[in-house]
C-alpha atoms as a PDB file:
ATOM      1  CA  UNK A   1     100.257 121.183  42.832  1.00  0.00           C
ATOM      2  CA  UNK A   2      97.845 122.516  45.232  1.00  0.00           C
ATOM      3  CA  UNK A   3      98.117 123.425  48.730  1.00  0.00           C
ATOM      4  CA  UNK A   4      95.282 121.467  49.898  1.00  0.00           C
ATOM      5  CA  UNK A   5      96.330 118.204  47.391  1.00  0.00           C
ATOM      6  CA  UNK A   6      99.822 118.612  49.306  1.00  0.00           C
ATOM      7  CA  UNK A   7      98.690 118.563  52.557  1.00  0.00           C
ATOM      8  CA  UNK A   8      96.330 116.133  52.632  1.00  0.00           C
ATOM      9  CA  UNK A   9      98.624 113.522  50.310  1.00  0.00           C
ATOM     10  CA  UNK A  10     100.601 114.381  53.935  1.00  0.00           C
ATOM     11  CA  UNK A  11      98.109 113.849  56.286  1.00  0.00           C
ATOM     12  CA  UNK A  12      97.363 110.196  54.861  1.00  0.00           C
ATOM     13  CA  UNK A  13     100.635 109.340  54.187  1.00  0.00           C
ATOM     14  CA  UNK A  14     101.763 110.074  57.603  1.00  0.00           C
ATOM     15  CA  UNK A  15      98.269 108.793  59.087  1.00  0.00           C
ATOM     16  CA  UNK A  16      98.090 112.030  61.599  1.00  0.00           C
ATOM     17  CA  UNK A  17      95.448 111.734  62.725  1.00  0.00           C
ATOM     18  CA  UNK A  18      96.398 108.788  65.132  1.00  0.00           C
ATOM     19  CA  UNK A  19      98.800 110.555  67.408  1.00  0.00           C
ATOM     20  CA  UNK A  20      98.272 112.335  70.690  1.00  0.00           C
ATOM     21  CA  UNK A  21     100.825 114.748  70.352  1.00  0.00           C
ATOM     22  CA  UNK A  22     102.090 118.238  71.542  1.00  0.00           C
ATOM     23  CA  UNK A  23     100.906 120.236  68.843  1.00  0.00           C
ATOM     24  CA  UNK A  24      99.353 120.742  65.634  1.00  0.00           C
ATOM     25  CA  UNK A  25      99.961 118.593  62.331  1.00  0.00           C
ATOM     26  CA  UNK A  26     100.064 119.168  58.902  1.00  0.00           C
ATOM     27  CA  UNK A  27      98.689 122.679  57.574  1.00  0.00           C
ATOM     28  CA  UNK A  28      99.628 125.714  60.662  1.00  0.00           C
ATOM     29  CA  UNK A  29      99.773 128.578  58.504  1.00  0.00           C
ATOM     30  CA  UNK A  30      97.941 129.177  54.724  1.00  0.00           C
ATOM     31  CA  UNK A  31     100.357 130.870  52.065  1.00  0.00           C
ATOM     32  CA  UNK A  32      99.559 130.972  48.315  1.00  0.00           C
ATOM     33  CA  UNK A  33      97.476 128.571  46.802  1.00  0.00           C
ATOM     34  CA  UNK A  34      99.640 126.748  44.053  1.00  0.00           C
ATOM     35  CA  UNK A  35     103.104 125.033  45.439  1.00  0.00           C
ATOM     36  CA  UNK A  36     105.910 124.438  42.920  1.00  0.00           C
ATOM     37  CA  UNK A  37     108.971 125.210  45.245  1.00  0.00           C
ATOM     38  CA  UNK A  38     109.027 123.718  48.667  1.00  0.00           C
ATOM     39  CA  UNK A  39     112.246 124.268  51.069  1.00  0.00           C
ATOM     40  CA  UNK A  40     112.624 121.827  53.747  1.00  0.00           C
ATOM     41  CA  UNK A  41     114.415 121.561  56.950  1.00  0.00           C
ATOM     42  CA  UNK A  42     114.381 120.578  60.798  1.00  0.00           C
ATOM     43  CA  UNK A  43     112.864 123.668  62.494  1.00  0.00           C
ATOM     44  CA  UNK A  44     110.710 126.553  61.966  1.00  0.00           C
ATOM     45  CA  UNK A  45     113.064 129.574  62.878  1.00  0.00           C
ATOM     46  CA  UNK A  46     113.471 132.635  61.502  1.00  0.00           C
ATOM     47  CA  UNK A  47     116.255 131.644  59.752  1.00  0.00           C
ATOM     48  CA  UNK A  48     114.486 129.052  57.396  1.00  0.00           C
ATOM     49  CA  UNK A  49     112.026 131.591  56.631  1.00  0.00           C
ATOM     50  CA  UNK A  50     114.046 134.105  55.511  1.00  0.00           C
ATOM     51  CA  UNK A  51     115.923 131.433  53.592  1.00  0.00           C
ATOM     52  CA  UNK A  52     112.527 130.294  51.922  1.00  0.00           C
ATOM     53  CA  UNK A  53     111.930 133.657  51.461  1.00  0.00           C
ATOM     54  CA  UNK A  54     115.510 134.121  49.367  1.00  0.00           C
ATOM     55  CA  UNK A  55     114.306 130.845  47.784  1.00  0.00           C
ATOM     56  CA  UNK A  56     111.220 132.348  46.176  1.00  0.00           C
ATOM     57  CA  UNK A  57     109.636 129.360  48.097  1.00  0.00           C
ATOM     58  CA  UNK A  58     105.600 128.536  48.542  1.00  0.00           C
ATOM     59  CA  UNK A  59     105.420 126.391  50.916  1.00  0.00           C
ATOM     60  CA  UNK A  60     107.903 125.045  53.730  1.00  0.00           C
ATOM     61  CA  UNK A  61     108.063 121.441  55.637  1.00  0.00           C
ATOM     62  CA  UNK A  62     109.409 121.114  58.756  1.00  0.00           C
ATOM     63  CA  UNK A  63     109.518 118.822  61.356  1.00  0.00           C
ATOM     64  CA  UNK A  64     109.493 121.203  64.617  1.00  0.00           C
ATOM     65  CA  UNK A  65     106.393 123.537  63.275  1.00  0.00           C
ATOM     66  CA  UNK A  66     104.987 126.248  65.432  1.00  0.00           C
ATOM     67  CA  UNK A  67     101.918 126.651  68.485  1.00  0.00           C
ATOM     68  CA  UNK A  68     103.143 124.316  71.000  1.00  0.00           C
ATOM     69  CA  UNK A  69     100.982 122.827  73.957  1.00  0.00           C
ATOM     70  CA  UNK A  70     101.776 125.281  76.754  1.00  0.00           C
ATOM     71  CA  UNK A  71     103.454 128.212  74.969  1.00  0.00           C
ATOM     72  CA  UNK A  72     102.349 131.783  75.243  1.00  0.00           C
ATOM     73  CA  UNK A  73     100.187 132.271  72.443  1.00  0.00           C
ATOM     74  CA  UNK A  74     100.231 135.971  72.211  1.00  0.00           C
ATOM     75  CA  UNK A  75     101.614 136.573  68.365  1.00  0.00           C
ATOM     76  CA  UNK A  76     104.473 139.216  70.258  1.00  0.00           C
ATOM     77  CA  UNK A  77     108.519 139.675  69.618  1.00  0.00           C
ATOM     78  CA  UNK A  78     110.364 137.027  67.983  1.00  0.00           C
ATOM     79  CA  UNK A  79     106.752 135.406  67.393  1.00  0.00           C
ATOM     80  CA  UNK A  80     105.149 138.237  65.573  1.00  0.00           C
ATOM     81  CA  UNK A  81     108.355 138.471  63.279  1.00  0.00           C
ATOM     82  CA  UNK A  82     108.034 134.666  62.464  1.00  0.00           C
ATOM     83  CA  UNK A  83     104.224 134.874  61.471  1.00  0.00           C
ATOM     84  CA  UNK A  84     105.196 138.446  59.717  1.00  0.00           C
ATOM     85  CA  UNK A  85     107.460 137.136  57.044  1.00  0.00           C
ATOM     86  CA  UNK A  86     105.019 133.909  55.922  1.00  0.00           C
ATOM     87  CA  UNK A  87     102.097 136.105  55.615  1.00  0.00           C
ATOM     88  CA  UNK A  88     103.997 139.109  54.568  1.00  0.00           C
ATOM     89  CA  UNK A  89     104.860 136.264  51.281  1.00  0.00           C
ATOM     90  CA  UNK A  90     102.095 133.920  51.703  1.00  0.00           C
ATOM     91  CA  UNK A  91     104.421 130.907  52.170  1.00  0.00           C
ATOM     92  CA  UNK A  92     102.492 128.019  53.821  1.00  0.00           C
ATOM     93  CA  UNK A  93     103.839 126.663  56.963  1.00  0.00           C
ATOM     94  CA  UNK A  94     103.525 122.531  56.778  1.00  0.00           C
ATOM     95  CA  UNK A  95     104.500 120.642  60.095  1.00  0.00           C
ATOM     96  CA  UNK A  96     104.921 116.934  61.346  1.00  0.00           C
ATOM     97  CA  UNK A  97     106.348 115.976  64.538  1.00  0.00           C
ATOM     98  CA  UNK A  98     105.343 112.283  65.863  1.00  0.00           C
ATOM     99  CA  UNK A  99     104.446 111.199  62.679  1.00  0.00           C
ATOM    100  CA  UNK A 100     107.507 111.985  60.879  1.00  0.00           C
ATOM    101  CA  UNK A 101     109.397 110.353  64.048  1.00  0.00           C
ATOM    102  CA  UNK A 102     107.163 107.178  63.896  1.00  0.00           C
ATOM    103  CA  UNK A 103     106.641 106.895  59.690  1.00  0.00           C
ATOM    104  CA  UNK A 104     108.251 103.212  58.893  1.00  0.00           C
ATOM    105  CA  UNK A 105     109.980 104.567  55.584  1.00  0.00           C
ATOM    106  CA  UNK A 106     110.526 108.459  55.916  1.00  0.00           C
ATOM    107  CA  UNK A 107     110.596 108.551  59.551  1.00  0.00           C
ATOM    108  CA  UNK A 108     113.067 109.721  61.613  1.00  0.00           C
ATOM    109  CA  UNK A 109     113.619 106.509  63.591  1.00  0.00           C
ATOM    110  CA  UNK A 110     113.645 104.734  60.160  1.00  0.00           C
ATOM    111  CA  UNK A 111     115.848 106.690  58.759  1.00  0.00           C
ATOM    112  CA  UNK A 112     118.246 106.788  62.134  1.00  0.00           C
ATOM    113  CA  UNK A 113     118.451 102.264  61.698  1.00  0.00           C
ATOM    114  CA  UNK A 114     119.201 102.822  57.928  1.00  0.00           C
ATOM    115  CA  UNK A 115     122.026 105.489  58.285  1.00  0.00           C
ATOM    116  CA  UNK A 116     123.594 103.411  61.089  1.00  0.00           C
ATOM    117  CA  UNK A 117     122.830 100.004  59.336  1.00  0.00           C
ATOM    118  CA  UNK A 118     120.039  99.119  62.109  1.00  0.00           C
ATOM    119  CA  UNK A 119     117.954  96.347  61.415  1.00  0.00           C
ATOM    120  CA  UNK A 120     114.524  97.660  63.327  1.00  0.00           C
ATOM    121  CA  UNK A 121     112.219  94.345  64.310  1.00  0.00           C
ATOM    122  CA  UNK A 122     110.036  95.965  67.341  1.00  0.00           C
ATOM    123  CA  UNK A 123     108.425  98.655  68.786  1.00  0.00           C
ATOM    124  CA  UNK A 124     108.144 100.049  72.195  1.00  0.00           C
ATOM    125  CA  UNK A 125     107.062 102.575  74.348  1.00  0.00           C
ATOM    126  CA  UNK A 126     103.286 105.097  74.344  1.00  0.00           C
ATOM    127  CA  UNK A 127     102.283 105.165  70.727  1.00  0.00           C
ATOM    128  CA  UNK A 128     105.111 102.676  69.827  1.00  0.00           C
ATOM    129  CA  UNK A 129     107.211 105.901  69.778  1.00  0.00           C
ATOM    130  CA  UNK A 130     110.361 103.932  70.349  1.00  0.00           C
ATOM    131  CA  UNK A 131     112.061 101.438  68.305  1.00  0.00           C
ATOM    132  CA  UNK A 132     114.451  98.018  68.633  1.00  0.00           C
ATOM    133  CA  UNK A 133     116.514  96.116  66.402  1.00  0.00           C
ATOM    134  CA  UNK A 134     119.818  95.191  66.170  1.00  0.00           C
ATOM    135  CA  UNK A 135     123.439  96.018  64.401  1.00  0.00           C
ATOM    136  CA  UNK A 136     123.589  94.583  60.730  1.00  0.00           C
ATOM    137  CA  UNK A 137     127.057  92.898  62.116  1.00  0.00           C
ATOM    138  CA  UNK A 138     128.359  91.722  65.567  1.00  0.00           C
ATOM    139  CA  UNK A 139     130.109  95.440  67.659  1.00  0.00           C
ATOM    140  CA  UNK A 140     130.671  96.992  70.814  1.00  0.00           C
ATOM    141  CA  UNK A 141     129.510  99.894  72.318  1.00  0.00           C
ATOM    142  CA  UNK A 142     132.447 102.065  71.171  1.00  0.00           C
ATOM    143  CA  UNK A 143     132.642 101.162  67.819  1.00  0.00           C
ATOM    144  CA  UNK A 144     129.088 101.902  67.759  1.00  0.00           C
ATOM    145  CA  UNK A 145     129.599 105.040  68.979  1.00  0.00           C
ATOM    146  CA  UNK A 146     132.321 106.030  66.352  1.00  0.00           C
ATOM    147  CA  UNK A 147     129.919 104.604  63.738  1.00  0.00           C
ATOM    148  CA  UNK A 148     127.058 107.025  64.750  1.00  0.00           C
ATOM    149  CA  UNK A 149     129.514 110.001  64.983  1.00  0.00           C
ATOM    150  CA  UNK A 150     130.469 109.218  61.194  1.00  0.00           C
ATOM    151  CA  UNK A 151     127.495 108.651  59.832  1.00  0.00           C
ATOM    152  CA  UNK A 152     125.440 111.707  61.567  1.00  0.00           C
ATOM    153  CA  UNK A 153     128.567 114.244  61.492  1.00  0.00           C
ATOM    154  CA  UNK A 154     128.353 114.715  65.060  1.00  0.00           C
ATOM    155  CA  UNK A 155     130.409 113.272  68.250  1.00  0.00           C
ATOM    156  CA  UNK A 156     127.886 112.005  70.145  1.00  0.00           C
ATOM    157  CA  UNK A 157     128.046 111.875  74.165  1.00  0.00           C
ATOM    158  CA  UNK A 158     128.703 108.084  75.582  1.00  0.00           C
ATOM    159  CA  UNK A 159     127.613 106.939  79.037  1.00  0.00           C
ATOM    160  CA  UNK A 160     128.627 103.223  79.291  1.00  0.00           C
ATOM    161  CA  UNK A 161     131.379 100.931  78.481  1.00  0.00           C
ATOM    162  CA  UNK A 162     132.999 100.496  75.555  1.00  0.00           C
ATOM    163  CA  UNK A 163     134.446  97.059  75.421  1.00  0.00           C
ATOM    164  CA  UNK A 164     130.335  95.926  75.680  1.00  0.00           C
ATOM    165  CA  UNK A 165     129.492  93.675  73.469  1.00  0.00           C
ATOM    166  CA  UNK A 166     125.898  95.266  71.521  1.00  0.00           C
ATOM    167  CA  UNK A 167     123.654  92.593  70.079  1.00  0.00           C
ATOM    168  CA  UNK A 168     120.260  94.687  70.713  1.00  0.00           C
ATOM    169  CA  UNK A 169     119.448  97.875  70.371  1.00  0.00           C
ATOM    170  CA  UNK A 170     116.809 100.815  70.581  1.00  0.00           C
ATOM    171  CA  UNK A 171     116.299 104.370  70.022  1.00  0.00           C
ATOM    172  CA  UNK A 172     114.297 107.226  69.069  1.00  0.00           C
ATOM    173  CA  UNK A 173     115.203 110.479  67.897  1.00  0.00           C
ATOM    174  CA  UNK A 174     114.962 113.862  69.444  1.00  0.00           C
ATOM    175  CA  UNK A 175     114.039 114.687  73.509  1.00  0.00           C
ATOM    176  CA  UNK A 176     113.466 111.125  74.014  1.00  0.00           C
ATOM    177  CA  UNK A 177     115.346 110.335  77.030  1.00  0.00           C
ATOM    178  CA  UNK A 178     113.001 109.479  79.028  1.00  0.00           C
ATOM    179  CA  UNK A 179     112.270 106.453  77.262  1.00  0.00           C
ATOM    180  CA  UNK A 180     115.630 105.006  78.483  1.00  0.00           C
ATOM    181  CA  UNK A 181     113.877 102.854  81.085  1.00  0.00           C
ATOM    182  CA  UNK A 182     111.446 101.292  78.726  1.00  0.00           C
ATOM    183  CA  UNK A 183     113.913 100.669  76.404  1.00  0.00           C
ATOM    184  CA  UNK A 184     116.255  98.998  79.373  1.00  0.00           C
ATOM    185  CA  UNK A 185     113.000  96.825  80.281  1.00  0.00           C
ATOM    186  CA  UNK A 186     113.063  95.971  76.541  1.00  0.00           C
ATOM    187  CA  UNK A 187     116.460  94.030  77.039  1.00  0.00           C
ATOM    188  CA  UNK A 188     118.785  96.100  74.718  1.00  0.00           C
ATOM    189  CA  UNK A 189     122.488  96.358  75.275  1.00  0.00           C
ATOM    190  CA  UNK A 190     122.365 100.131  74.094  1.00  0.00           C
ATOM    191  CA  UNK A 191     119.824 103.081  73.817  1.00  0.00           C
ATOM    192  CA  UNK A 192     120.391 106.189  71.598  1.00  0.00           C
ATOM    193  CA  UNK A 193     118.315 109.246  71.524  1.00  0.00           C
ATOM    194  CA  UNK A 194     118.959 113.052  70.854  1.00  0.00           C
ATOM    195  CA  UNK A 195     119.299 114.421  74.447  1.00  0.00           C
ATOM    196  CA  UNK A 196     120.330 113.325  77.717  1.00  0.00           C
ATOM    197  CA  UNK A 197     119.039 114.141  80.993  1.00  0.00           C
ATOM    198  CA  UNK A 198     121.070 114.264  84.697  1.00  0.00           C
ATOM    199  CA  UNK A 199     119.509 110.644  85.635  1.00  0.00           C
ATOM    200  CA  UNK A 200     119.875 109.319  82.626  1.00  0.00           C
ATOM    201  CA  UNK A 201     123.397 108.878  83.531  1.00  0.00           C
ATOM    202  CA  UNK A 202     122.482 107.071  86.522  1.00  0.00           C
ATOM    203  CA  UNK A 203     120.338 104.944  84.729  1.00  0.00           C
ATOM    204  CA  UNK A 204     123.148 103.714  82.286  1.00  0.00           C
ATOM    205  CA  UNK A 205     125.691 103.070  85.243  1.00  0.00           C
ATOM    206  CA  UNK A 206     123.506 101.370  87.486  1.00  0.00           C
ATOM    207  CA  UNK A 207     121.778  99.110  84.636  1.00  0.00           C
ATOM    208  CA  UNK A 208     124.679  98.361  82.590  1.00  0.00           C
ATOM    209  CA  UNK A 209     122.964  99.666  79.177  1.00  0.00           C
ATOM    210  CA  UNK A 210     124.685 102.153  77.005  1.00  0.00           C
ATOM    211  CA  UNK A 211     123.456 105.401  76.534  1.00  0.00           C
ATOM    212  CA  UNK A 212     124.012 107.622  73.662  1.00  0.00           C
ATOM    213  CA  UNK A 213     123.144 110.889  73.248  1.00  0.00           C
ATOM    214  CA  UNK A 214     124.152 112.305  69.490  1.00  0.00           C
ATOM    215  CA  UNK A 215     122.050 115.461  69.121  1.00  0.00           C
ATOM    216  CA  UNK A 216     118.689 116.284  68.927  1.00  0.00           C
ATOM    217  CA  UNK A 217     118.884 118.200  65.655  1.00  0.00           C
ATOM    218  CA  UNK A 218     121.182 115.843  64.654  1.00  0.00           C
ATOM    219  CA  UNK A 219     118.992 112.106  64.785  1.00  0.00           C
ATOM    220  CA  UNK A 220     116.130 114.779  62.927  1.00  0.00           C
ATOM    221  CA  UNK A 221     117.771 115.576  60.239  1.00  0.00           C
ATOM    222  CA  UNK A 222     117.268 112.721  58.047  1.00  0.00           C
ATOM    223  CA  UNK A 223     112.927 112.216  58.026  1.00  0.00           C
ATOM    224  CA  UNK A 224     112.136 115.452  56.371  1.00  0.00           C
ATOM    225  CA  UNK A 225     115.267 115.316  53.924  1.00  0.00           C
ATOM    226  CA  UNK A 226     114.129 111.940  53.006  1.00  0.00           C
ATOM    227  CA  UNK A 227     109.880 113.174  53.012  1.00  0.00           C
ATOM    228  CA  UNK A 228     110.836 116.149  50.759  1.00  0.00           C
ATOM    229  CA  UNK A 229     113.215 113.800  47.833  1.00  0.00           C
ATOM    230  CA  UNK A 230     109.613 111.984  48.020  1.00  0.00           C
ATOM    231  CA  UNK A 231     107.697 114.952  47.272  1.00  0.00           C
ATOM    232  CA  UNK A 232     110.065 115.723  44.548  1.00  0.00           C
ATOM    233  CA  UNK A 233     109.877 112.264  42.688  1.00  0.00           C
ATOM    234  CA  UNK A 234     106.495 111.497  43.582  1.00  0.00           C
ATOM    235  CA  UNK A 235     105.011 115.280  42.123  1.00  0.00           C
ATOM    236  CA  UNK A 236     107.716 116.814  40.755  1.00  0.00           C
ATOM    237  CA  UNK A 237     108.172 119.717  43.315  1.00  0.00           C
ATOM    238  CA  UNK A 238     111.096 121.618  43.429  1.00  0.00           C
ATOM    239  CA  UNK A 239     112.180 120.760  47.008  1.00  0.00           C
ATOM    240  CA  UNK A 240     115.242 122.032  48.400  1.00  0.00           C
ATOM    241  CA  UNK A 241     116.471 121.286  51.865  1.00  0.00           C
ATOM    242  CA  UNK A 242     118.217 123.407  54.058  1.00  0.00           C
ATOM    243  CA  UNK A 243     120.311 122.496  57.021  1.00  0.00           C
ATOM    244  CA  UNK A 244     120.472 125.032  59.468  1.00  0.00           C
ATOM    245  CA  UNK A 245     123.169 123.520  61.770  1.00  0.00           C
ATOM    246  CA  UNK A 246     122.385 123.170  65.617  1.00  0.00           C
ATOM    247  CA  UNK A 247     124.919 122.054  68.107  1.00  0.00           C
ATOM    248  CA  UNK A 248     121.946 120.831  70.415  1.00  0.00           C
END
């Protein structure tokens, strides 16, 4: 299909256009016109590229894409290398961040609740960026905890007990710790996000809510694996996802 067919089947689907966010979505950098083979995966780096560029790719999605608010924009270094090799084989650069977190059905958050067996029923937060629901059977904090580390292949960090019984819940994926308070205002028994911060500890012992940090890369895995088996079934593209693991 076409570049320009592609990206702006994206930009509705994922409604764009409505977010205030920290840089820019959908189309950042033009490769070739026609896109049959599309490689996916969480961030730009170098080592995606050169994988799409093993991959004979045309076009790559990602979820963390490129020209953040408040970077150095001087094309230099590790920059001018990253730029070099999708020009250098006119592979398209396609990038969502909010709206692949918010996106009801290939959205990060959505696809956090069904991994973990979340039943989502409310929304919270600046752009209802964060999410609430509840476990699909009665649990505690701990065996919570265990279930997240199974289903996201990754031992996430606990702050809280884990005898507690956990009949709400709310999350949202990536750097979203500073949501915690919201979500504690919200009345859930337990918050998960991707990172932690130093008072987000003090938060969870002085309110009594769970915390669970399990990995930034980790909880944003899952939206653009499930956006690109779209693509594929939708249009036919050849989409391949690559993991390129990150401890963070």
């Amino acid at each position: 299909m076409e570049r320009e067919e592609l990206t702006r089947y994206l930009d509705q689907l994922l409604d764009a256009g409505r977010f205030r966010d920290y840089c820019p979505n959908g189309l950042q950098v033009e490769g070739r016109r026609e896109v049959r083979r599309l490689v996916a995966g969480v961030s730009a780096t170098q080592a995606l590229l050169d994988e799409a560029v093993h991959r004979d790719a045309d076009a790559i999605l990602v979820h963390h894409g490129w020209f953040w608010r408040g970077e150095d924009g001087r094309i230099t270094g590790i920059r001018k290398r990253r730029l070099q090799t999708l020009l250098g084989d006119e592979i398209s650069l396609i990038a969502y961040h909010l709206p692949l977190d918010d996106h009801a059905e290939f959205g990060n958050n959505a696809q956090l609740a069904r991994r973990l067996g979340w039943l989502a029923d409310g929304r919270f937060a600046e752009q209802d960026l964060g999410w609430l629901g509840r476990p699909d059977q009665p649990t505690t904090v701990g065996a919570l905890a265990d279930r997240v580390a199974g289903a996201l292949r990754r031992e996430p960090l606990l702050v809280g007990d884990r005898q507690r019984p956990v009949s709400r819940v709310g999350w949202c994926s990536g750097a979203a710790q500073g949501l915690f308070e919201q979500a504690i205002a919200s009345g859930v028994d337990l918050y998960l996000s991707g990172e932690i911060s130093e008072q987000t500890v003090h938060l969870s012992r002085e309110s009594g809510v769970a915390y669970l940090s399990a990995g930034h890369h980790a909880t944003e895995r899952y939206g653009v694996l499930a956006l690109a088996g779209h693509l594929a079934e939708r249009f036919g593209l050849d989409c391949q996802f690559v993991d390129i693991d990150n401890p963070v």
